[in-house]
Protein backbone atom coordinates (compact mmCIF):
# COMPACT_ATOMS: atom_id res chain seq x y z
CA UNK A 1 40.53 22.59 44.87
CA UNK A 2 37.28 21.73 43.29
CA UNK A 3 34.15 22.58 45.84
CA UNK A 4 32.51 19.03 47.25
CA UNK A 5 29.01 19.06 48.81
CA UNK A 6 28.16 16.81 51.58
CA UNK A 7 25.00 15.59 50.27
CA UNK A 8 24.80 11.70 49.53
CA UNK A 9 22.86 11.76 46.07
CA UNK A 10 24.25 12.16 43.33
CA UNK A 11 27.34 10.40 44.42
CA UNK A 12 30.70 11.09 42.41
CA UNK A 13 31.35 7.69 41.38
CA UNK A 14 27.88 7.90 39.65
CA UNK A 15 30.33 10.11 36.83
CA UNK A 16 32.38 7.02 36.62
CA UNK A 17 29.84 4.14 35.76
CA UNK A 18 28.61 6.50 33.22
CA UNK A 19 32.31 6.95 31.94
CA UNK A 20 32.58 3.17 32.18
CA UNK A 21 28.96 2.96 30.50
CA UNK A 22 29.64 5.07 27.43
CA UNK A 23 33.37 3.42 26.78
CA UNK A 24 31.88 0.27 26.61
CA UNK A 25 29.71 1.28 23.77
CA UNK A 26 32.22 4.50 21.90
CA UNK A 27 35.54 2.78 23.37
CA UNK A 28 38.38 4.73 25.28
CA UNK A 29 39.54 6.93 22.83
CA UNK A 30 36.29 7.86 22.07
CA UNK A 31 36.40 10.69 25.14
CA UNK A 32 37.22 14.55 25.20
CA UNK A 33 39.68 16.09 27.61
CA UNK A 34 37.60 17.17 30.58
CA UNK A 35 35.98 20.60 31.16
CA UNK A 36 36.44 22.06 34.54
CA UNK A 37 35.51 25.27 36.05
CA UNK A 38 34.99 26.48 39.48
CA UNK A 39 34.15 29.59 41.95
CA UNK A 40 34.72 29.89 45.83
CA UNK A 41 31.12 28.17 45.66
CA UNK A 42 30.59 25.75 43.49
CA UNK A 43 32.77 23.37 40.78
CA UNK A 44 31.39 21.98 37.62
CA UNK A 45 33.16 18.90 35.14
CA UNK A 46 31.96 17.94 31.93
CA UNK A 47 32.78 14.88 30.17
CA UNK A 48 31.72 13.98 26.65
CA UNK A 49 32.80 10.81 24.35
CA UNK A 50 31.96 10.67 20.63
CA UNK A 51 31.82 7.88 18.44
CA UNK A 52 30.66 5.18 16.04
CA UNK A 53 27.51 4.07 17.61
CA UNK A 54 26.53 7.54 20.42
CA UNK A 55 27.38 10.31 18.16
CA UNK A 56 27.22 12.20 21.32
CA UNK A 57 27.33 11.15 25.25
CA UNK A 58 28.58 13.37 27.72
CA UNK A 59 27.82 13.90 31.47
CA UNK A 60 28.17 16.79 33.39
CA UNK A 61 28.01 17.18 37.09
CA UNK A 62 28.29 19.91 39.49
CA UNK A 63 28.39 20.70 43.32
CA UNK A 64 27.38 24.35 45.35
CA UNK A 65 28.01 25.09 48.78
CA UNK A 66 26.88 27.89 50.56
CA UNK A 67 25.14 29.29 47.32
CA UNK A 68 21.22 30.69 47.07
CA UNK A 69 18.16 29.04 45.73
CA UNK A 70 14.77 31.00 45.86
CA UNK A 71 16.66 33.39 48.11
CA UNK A 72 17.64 31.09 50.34
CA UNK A 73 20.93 29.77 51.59
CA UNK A 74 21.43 26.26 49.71
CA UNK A 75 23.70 23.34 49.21
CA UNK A 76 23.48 20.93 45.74
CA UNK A 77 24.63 18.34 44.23
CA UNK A 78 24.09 17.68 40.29
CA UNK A 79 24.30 15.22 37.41
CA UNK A 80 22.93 15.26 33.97
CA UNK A 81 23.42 12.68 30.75
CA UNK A 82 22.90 13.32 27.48
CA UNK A 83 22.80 10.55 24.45
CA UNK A 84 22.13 11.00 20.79
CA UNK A 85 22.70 7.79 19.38
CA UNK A 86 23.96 8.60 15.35
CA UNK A 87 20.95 6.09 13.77
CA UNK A 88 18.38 9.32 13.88
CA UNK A 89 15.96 6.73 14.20
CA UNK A 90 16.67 5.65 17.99
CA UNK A 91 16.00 8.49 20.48
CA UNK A 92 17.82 10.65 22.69
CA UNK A 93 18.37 10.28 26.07
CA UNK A 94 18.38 13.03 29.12
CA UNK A 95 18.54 12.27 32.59
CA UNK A 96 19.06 15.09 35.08
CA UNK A 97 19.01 14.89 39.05
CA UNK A 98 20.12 16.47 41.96
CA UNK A 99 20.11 16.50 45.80
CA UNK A 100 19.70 20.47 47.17
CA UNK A 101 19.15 21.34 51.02
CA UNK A 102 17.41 24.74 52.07
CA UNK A 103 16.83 26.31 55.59
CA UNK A 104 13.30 26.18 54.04
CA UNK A 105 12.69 22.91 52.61
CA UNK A 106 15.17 20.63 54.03
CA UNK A 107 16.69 17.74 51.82
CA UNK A 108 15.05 17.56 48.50
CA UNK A 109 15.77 15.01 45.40
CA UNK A 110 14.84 15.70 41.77
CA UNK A 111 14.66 13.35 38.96
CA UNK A 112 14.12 14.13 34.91
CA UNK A 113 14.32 11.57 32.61
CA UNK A 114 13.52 12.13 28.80
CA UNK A 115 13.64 10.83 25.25
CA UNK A 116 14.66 13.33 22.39
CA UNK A 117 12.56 11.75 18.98
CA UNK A 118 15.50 12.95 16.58
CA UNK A 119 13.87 12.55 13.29
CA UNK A 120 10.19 13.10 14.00
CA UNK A 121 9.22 9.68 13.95
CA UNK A 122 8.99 6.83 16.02
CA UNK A 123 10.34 3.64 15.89
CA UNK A 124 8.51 0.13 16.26
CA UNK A 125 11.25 -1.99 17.68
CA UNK A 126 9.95 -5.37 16.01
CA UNK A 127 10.07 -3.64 12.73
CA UNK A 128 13.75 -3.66 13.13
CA UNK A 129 14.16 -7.22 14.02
């Protein structure tokens, strides 16, 4: 049985609007069999659709309970995208966040957002147009 965290952010269902998300741009078929693995204390999925116009989109998302962070009893919940679109000239996309609860520090949320320039240059939007 895969290891659930009772922290409210990231939610689960947060996995399926990107699922939704990605099929709307690569289409069904465009998505891998799921990756699972787990441990008494945590359980990890990875999902990842190829295709046409996202050469690469995948999410992956993770929960601990009763693991250690900074030495410390801890609880977390995690979610990360990834999106490399397959015109080099748009970027890549990360966005990673997660809930995780210490004895320490109580509740805290993290959010990292990124674009990935895959060609060394940047685009000028109106050029396109």
């Amino acid at each position: 049985m895969a290891v659930r965290s009772n922290l409210p952010y990231p939610k689960d269902k947060y996995g399926d609007l990107l699922r939704d998300f990605y099929t709307g741009i690569n289409g069904a078929d465009s998505f891998e069999e799921v990756k699972e693995w787990q441990s008494e204390k945590w359980s990890a999925t990875v999902s990842c659709s190829r295709g046409d116009v996202l050469e690469k989109a995948g999410f992956a998302q993770m929960h601990m309970v009763g693991g250690v962070i900074d030495e410390k009893p801890a609880d977390l919940s995690f979610l990360e995208t990834l999106t490399y679109p397959k015109n080099p000239t748009i970027p890549g996309l990360i966005i990673m966040t997660n809930m995780n609860q210490t004895e320490a520090m109580g509740k805290i949320i993290v959010f990292y957002s990124d674009l990935v320039i895959q060609n060394g240059q940047l685009i000028v939007l109106g050029s396109y147009l």
